[in-house]
C-alpha atoms as a PDB file:
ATOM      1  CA  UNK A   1     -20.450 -41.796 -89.932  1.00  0.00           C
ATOM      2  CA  UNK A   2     -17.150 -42.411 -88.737  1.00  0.00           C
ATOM      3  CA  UNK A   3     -16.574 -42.090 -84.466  1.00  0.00           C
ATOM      4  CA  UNK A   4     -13.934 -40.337 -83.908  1.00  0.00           C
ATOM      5  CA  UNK A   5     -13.118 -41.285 -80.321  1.00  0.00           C
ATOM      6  CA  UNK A   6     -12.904 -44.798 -81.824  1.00  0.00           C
ATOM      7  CA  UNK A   7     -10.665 -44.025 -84.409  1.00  0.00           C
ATOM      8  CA  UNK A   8      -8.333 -41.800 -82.835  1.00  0.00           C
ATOM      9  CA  UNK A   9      -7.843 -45.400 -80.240  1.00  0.00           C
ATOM     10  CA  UNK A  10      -7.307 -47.325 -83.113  1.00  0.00           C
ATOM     11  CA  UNK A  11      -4.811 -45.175 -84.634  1.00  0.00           C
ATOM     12  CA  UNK A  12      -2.871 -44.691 -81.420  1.00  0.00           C
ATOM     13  CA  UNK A  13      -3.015 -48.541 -80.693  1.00  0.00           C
ATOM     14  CA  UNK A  14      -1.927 -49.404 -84.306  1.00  0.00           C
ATOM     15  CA  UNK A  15       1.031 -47.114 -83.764  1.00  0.00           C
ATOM     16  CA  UNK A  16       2.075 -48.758 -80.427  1.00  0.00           C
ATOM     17  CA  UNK A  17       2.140 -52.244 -81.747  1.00  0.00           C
ATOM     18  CA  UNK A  18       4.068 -51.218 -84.535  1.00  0.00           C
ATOM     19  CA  UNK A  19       6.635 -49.866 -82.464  1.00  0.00           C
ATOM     20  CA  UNK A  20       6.711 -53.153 -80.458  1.00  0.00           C
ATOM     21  CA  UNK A  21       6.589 -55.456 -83.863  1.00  0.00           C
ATOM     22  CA  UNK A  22       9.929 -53.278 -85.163  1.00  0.00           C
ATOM     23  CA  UNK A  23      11.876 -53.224 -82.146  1.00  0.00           C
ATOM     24  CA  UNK A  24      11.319 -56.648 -80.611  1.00  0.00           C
ATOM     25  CA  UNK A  25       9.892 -58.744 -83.005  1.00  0.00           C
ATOM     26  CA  UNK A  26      11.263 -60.886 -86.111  1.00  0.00           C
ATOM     27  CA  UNK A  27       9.359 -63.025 -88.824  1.00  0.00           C
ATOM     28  CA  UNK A  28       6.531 -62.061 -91.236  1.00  0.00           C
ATOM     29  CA  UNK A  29       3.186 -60.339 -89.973  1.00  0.00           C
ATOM     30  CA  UNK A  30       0.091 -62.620 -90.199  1.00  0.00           C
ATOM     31  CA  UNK A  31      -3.556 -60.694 -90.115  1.00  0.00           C
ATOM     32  CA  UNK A  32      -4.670 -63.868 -87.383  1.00  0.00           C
ATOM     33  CA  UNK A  33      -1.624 -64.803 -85.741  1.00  0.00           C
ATOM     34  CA  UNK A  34       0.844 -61.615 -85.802  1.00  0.00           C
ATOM     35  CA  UNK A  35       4.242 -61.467 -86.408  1.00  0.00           C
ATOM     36  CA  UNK A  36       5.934 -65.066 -86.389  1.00  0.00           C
ATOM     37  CA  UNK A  37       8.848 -66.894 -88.183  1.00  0.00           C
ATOM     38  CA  UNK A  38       7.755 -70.560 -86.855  1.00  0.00           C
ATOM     39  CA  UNK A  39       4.548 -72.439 -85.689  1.00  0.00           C
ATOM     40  CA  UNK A  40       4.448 -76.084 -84.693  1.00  0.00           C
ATOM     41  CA  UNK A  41       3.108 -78.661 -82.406  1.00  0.00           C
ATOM     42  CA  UNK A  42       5.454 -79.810 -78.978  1.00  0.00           C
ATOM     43  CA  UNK A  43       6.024 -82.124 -76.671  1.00  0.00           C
ATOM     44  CA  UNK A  44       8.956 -81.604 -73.868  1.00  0.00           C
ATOM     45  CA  UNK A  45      10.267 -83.838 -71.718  1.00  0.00           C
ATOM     46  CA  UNK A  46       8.613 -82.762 -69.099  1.00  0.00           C
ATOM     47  CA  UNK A  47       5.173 -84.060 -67.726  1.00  0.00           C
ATOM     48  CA  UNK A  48       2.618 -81.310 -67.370  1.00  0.00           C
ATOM     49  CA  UNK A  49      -0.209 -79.567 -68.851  1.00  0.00           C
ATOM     50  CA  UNK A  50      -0.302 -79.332 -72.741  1.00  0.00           C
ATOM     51  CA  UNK A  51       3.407 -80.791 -72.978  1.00  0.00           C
ATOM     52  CA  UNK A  52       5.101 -78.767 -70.293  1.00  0.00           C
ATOM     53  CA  UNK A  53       6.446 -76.833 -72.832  1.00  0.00           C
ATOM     54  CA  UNK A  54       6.369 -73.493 -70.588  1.00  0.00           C
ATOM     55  CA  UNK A  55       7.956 -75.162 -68.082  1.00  0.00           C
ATOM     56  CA  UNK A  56      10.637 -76.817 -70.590  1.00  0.00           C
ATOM     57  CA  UNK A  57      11.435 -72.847 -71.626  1.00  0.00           C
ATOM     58  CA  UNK A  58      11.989 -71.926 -68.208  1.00  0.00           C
ATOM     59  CA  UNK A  59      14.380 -74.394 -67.047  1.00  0.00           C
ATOM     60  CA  UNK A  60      16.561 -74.464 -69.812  1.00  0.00           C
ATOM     61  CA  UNK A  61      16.557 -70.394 -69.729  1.00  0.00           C
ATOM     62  CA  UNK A  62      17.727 -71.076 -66.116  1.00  0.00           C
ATOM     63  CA  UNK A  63      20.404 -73.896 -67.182  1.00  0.00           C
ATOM     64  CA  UNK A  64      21.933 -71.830 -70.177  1.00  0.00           C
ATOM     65  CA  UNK A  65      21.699 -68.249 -68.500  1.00  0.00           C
ATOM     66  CA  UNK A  66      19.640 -66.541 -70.087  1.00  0.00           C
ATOM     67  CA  UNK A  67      17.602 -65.263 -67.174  1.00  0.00           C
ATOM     68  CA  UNK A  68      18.138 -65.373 -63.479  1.00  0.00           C
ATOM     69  CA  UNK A  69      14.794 -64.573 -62.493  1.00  0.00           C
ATOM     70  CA  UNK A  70      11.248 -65.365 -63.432  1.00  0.00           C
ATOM     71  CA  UNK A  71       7.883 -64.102 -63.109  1.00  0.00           C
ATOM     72  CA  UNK A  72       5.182 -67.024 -62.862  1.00  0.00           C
ATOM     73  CA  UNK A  73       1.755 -67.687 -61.988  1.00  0.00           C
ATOM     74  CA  UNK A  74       1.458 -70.162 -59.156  1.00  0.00           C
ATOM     75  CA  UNK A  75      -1.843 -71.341 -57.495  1.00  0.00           C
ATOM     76  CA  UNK A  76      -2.352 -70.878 -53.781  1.00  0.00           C
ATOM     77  CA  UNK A  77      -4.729 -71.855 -51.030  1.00  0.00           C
ATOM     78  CA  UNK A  78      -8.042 -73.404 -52.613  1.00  0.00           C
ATOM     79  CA  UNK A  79      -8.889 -71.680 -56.440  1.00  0.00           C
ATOM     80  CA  UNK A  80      -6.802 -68.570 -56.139  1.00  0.00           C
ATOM     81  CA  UNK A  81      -3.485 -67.479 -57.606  1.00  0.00           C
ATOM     82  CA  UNK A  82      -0.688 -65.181 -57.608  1.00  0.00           C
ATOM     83  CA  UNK A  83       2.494 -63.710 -59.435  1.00  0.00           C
ATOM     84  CA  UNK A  84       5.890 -65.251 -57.686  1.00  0.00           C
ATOM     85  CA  UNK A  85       9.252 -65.173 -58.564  1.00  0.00           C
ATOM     86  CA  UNK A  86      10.872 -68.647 -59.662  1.00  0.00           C
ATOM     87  CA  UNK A  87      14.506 -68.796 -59.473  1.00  0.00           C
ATOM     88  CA  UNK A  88      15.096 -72.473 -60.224  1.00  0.00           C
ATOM     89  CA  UNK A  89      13.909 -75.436 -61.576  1.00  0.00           C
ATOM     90  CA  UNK A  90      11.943 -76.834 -58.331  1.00  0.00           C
ATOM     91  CA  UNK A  91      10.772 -73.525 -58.001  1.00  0.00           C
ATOM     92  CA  UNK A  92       9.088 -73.363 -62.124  1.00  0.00           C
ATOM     93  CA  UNK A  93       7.528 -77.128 -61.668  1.00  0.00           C
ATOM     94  CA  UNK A  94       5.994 -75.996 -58.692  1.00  0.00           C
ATOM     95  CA  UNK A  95       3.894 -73.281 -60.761  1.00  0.00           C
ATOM     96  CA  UNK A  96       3.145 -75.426 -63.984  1.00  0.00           C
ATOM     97  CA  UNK A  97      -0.832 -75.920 -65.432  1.00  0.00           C
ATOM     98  CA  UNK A  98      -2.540 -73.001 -66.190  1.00  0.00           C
ATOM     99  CA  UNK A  99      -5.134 -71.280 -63.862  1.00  0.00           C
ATOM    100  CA  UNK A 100      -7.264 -69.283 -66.359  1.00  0.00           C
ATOM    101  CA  UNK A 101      -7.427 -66.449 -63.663  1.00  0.00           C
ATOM    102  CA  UNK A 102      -6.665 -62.541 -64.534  1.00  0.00           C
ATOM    103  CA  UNK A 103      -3.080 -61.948 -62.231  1.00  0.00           C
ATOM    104  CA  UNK A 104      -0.870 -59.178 -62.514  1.00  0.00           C
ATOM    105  CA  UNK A 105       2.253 -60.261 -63.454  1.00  0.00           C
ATOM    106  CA  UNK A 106       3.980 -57.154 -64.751  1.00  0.00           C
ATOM    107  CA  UNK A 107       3.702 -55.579 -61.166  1.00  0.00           C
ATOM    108  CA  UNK A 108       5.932 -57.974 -59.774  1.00  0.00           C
ATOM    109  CA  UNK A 109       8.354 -57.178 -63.058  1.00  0.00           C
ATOM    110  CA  UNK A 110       8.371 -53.765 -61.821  1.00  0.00           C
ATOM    111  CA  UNK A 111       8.966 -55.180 -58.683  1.00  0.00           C
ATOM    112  CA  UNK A 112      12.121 -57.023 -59.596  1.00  0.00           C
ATOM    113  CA  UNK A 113      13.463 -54.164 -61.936  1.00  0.00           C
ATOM    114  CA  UNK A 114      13.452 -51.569 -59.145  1.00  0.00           C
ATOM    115  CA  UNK A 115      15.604 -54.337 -57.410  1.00  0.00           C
ATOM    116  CA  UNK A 116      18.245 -54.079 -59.878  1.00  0.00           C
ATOM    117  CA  UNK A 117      17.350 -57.199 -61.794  1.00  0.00           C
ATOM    118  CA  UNK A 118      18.112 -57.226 -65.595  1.00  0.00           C
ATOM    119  CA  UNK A 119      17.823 -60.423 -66.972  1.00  0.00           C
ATOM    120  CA  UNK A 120      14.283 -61.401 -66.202  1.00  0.00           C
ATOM    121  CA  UNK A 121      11.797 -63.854 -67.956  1.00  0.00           C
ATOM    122  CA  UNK A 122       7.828 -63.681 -67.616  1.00  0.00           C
ATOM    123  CA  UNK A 123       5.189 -65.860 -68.184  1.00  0.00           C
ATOM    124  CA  UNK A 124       1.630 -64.007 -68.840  1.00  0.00           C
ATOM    125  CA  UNK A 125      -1.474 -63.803 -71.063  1.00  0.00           C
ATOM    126  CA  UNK A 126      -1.766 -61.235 -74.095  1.00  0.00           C
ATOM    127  CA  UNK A 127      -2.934 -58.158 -71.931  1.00  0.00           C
ATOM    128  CA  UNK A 128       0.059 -58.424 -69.611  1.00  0.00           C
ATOM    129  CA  UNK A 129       2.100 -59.009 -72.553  1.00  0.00           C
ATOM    130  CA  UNK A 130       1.397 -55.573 -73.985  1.00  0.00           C
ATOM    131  CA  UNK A 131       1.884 -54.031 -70.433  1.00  0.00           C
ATOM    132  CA  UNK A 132       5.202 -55.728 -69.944  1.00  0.00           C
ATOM    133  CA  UNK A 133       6.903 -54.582 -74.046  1.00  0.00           C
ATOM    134  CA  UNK A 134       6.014 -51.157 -72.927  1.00  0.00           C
ATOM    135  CA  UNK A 135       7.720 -51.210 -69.641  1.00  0.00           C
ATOM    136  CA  UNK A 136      10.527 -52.802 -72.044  1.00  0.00           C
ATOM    137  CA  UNK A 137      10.366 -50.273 -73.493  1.00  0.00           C
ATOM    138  CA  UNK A 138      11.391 -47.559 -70.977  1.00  0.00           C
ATOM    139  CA  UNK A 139      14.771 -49.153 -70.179  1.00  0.00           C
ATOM    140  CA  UNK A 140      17.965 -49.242 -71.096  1.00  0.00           C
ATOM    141  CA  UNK A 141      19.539 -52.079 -73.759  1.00  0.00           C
ATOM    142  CA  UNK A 142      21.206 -53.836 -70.681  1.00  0.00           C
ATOM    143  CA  UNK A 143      18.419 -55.319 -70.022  1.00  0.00           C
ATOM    144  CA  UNK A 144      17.131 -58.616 -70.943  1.00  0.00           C
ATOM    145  CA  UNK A 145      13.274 -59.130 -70.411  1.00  0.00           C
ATOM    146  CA  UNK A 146      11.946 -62.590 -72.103  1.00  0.00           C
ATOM    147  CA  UNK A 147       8.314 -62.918 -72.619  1.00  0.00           C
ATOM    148  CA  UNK A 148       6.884 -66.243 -72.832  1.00  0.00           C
ATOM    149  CA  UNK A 149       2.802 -65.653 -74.107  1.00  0.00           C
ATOM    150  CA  UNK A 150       0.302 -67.340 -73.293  1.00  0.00           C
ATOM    151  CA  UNK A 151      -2.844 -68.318 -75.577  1.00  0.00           C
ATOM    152  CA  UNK A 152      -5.733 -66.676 -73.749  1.00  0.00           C
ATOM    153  CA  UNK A 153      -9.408 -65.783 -74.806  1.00  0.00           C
ATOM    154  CA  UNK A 154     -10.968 -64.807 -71.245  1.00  0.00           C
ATOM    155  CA  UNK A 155      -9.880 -65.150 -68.175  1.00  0.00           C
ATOM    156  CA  UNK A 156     -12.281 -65.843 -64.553  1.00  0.00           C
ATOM    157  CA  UNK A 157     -12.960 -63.838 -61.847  1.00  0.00           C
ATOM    158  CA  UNK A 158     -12.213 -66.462 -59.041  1.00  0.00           C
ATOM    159  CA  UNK A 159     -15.031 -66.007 -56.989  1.00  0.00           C
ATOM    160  CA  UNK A 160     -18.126 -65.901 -59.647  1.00  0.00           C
ATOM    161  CA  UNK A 161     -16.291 -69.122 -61.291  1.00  0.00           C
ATOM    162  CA  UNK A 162     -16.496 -70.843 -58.228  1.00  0.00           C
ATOM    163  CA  UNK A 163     -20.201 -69.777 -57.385  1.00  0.00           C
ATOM    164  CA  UNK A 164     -21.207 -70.928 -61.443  1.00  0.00           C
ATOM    165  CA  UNK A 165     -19.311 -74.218 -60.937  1.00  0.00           C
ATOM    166  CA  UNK A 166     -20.954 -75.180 -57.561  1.00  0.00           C
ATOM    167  CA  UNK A 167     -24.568 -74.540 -59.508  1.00  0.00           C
ATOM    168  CA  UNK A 168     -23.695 -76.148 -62.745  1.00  0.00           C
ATOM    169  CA  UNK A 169     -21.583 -78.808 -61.292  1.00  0.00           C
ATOM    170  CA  UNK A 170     -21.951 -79.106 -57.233  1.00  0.00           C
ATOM    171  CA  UNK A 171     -18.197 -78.919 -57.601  1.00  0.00           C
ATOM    172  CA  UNK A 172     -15.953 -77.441 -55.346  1.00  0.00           C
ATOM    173  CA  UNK A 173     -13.697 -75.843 -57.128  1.00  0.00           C
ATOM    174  CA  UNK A 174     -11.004 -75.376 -53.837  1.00  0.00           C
ATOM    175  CA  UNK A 175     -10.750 -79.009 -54.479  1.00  0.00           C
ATOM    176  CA  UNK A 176     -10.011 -79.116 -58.029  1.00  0.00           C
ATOM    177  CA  UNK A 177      -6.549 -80.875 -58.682  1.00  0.00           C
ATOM    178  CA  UNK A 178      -6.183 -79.479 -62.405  1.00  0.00           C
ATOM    179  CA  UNK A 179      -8.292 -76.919 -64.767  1.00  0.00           C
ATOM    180  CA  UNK A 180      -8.225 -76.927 -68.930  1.00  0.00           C
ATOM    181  CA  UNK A 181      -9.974 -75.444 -71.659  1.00  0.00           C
ATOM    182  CA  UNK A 182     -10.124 -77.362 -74.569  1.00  0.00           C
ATOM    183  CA  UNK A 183     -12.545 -77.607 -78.032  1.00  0.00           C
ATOM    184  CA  UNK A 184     -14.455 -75.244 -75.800  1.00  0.00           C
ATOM    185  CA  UNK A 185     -14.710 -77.456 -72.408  1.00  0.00           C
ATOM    186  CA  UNK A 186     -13.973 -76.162 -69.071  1.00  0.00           C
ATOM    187  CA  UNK A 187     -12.318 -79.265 -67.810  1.00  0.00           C
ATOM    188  CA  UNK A 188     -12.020 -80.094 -63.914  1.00  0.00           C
ATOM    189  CA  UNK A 189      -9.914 -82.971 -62.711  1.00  0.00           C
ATOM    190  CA  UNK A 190     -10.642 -83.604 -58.523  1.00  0.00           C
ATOM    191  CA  UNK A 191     -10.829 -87.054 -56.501  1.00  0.00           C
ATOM    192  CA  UNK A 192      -9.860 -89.124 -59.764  1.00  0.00           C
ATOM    193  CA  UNK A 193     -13.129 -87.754 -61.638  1.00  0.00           C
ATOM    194  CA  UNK A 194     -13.496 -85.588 -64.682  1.00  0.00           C
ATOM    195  CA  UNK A 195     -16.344 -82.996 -64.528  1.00  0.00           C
ATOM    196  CA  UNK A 196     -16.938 -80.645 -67.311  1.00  0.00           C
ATOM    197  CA  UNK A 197     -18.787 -77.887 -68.755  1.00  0.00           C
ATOM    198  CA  UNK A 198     -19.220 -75.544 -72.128  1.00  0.00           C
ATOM    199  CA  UNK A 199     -17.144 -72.448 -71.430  1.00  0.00           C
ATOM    200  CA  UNK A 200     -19.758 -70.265 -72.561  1.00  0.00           C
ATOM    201  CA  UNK A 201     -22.111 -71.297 -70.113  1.00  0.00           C
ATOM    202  CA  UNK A 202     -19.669 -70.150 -67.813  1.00  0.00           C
ATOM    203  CA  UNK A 203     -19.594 -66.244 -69.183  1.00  0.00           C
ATOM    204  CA  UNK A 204     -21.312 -64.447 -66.183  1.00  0.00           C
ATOM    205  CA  UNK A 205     -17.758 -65.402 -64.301  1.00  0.00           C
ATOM    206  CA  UNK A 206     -15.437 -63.840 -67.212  1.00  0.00           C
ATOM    207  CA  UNK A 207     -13.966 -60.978 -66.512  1.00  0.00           C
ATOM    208  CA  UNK A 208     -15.781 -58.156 -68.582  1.00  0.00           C
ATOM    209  CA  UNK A 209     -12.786 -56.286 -69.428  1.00  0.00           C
ATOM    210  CA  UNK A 210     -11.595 -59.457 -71.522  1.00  0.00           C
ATOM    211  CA  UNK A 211     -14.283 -58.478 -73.988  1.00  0.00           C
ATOM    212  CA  UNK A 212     -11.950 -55.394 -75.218  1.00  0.00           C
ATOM    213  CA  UNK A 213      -9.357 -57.372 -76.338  1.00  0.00           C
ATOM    214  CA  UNK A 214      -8.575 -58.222 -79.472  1.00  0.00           C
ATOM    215  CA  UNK A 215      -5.398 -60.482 -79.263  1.00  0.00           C
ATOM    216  CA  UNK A 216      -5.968 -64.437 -78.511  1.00  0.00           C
ATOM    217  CA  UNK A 217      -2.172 -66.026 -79.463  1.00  0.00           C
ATOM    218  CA  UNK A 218      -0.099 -63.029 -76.874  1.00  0.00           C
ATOM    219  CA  UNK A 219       1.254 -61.307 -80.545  1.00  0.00           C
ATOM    220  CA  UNK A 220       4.038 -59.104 -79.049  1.00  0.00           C
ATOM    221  CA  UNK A 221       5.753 -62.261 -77.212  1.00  0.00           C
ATOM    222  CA  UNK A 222       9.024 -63.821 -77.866  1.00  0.00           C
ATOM    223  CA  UNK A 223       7.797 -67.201 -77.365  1.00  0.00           C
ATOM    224  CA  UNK A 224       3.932 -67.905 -77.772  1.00  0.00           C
ATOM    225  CA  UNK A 225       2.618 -71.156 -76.123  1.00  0.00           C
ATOM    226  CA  UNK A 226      -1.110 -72.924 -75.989  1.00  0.00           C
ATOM    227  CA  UNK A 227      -3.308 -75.862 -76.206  1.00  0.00           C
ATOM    228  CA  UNK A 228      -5.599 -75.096 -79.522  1.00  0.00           C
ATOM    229  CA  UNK A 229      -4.328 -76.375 -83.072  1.00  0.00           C
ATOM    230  CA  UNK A 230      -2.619 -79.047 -80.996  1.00  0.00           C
ATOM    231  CA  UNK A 231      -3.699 -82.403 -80.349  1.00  0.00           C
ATOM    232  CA  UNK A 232      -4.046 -83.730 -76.256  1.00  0.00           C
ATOM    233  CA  UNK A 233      -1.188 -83.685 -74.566  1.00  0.00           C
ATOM    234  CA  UNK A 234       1.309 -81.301 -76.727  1.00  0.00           C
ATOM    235  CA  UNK A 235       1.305 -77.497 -76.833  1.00  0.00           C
ATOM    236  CA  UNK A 236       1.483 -74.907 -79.676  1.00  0.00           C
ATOM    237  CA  UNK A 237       4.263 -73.244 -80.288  1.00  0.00           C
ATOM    238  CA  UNK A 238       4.730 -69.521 -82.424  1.00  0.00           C
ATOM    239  CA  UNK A 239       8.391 -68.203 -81.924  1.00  0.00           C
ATOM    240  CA  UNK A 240       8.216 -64.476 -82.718  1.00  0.00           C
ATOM    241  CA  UNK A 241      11.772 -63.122 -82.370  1.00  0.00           C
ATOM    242  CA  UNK A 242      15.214 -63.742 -81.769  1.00  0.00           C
ATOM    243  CA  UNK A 243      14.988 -64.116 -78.298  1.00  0.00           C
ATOM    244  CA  UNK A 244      12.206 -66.975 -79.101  1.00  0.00           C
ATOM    245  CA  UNK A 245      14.897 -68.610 -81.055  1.00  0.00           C
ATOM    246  CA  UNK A 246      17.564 -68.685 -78.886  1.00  0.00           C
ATOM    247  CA  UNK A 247      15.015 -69.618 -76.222  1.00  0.00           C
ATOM    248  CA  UNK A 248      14.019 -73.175 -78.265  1.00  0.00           C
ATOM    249  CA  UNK A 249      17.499 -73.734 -79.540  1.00  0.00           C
ATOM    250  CA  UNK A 250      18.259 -77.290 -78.977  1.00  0.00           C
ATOM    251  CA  UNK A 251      15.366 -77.702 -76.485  1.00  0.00           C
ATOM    252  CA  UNK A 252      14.526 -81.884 -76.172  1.00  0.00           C
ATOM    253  CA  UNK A 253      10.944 -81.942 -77.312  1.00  0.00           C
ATOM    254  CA  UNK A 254       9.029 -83.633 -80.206  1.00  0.00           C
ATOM    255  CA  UNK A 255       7.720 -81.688 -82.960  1.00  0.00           C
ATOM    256  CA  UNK A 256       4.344 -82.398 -84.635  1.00  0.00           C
ATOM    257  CA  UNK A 257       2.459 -79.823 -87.467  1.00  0.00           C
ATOM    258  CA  UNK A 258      -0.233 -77.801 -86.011  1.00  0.00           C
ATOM    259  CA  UNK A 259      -3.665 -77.074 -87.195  1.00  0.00           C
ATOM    260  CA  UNK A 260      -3.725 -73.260 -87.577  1.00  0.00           C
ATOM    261  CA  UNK A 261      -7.338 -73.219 -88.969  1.00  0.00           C
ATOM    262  CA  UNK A 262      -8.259 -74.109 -85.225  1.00  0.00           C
ATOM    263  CA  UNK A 263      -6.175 -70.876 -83.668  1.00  0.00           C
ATOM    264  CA  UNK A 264      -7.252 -68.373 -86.704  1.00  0.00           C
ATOM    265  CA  UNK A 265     -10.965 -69.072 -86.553  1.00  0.00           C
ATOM    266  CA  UNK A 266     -10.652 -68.744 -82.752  1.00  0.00           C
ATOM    267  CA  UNK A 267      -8.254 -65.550 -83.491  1.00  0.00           C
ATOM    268  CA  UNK A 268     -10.809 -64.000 -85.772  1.00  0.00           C
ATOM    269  CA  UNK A 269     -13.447 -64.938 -83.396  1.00  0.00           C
ATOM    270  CA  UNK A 270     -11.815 -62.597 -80.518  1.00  0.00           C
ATOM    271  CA  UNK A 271     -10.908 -59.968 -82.670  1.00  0.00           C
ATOM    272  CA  UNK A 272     -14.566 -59.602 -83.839  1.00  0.00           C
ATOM    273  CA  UNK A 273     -15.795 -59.942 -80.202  1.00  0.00           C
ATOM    274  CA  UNK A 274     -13.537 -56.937 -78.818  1.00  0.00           C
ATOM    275  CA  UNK A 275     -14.796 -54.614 -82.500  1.00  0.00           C
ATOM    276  CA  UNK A 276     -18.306 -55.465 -81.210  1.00  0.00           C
ATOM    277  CA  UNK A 277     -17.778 -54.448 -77.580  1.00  0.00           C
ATOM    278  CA  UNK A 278     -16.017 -50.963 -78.267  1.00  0.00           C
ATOM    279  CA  UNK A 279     -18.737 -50.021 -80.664  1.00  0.00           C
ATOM    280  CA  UNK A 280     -21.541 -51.314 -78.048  1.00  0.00           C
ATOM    281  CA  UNK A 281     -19.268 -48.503 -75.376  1.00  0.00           C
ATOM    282  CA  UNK A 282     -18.907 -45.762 -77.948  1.00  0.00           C
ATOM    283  CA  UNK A 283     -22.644 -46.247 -79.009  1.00  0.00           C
ATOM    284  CA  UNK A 284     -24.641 -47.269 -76.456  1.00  0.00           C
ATOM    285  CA  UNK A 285     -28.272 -47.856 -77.109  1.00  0.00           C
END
């Protein structure tokens, strides 16, 4: 028997990303990655995490005037972070390395919007994606919004991750220099040590709403950007429309082939996860 709450939502949100594919999007549709004309392996000139690619985007946006204005995620006192506006190179390197918290980004896009601001680049994971096409959406063709994804599969609630990484660890996480996931580590750099655990032993401090969604490699970006199907130290790379071209036009960075077995089985793996969790809400036992 078919639920029709269920399917009605998956109509609606096959309709809505369809939109979103046709207006913004360029390249052929892949069932695990989305809609893409490119994929490859980087390396920028610029030291940071996974081959400071992100940052590498930014700053030549910046240089060539493509945006005035953009939305990162910077960390703040002890394990916490926040959405703020970078309006220059100092201002991007000061927000590089990923925090694996859930921040609201698209907030502070409103934010600069209602301030007149039209040419405006972001920097967010695949839920906040989605939010920030549809506010796209609702404006007018003068302006310029460039979405830089990020590869996400959960993100932390700050202050359960801290309490599960004290017990596992008897780490204190304020005091962590630099986070990363990788081949499913939670990896913690403080006081020249290395301390590490298996993300799934950290669940109990993911946020439960990441368990509804379905999209691991940010599909509606321009520019998609993350660590898996790359080896240490570079970044992957899917460029997903025009203004993901334009955006890696000429950037200085070394190119490498990517392992895309690695991001569909963890694609599939997240799609399967958020089919299982709407049919454990719609049929509860």
């Amino acid at each position: 028997m078919t639920d029709a709450p269920t399917e009605k939502y998956r109509n609606y949100k096959s309709q809505g990303e369809a939109k979103i594919e046709q207006e913004f999007l360029k390249g052929t549709k892949d069932e695990d990655f989305g809609v893409y004309s490119n994929m490859f392996s980087a390396k920028s000139g610029i030291e940071g995490q996974d081959g400071g690619v992100v940052s590498a985007l930014l700053i030549k946006g910046f240089e060539e005037g493509i945006f005035d204005s953009a939305i990162v995620v910077r960390r703040m006192e002890g394990y916490s972070a926040e959405a703020v506006v970078a309006t220059n190179a100092s201002e991007v390197l000061a927000a590089k390395g990923t925090k694996y918290l859930r921040v609201n980004v698209t907030q502070k896009l409103r934010e600069l919007i209602s301030q007149g601001k039209k040419r405006v680049a972001i920097v967010c994971t695949p839920c906040e994606v989605k939010a920030a096409r549809k506010i796209q959406q609702t404006l007018k063709k003068d302006y310029e919004i460039t979405i830089i994804g990020l590869f996400c599969f959960e993100a932390f609630n700050s202050a359960k991750l801290k309490d599960e990484v004290k017990a596992r660890l008897c780490v204190d996480l304020d005091k962590v220099e630099k986070t990363q996931v990788r081949q499913g580590k939670f990896i913690m750099h403080v006081d020249g040590k290395e301390y590490g655990c298996r993300v799934k032993d950290l669940d109990d401090a993911a946020e439960r709403v990441c368990r509804f969604c379905d999209d691991f490699t940010s599909q509606y970006a321009d520019v998609s950007v993350g660590s898996v199907g790359s080896k240490q130290g570079h970044s992957t790379v899917i460029v997903r429309s025009k203004v993901g071209e334009k955006l890696l036009k000429n950037l200085d960075m070394v190119k490498e082939t990517v392992d895309k077995e690695e991001i569909a089985r963890l694609s599939k793996f997240k799609m399967e996860r958020a089919k299982k969790s709407l049919a454990a809400l719609n049929n509860p036992k």
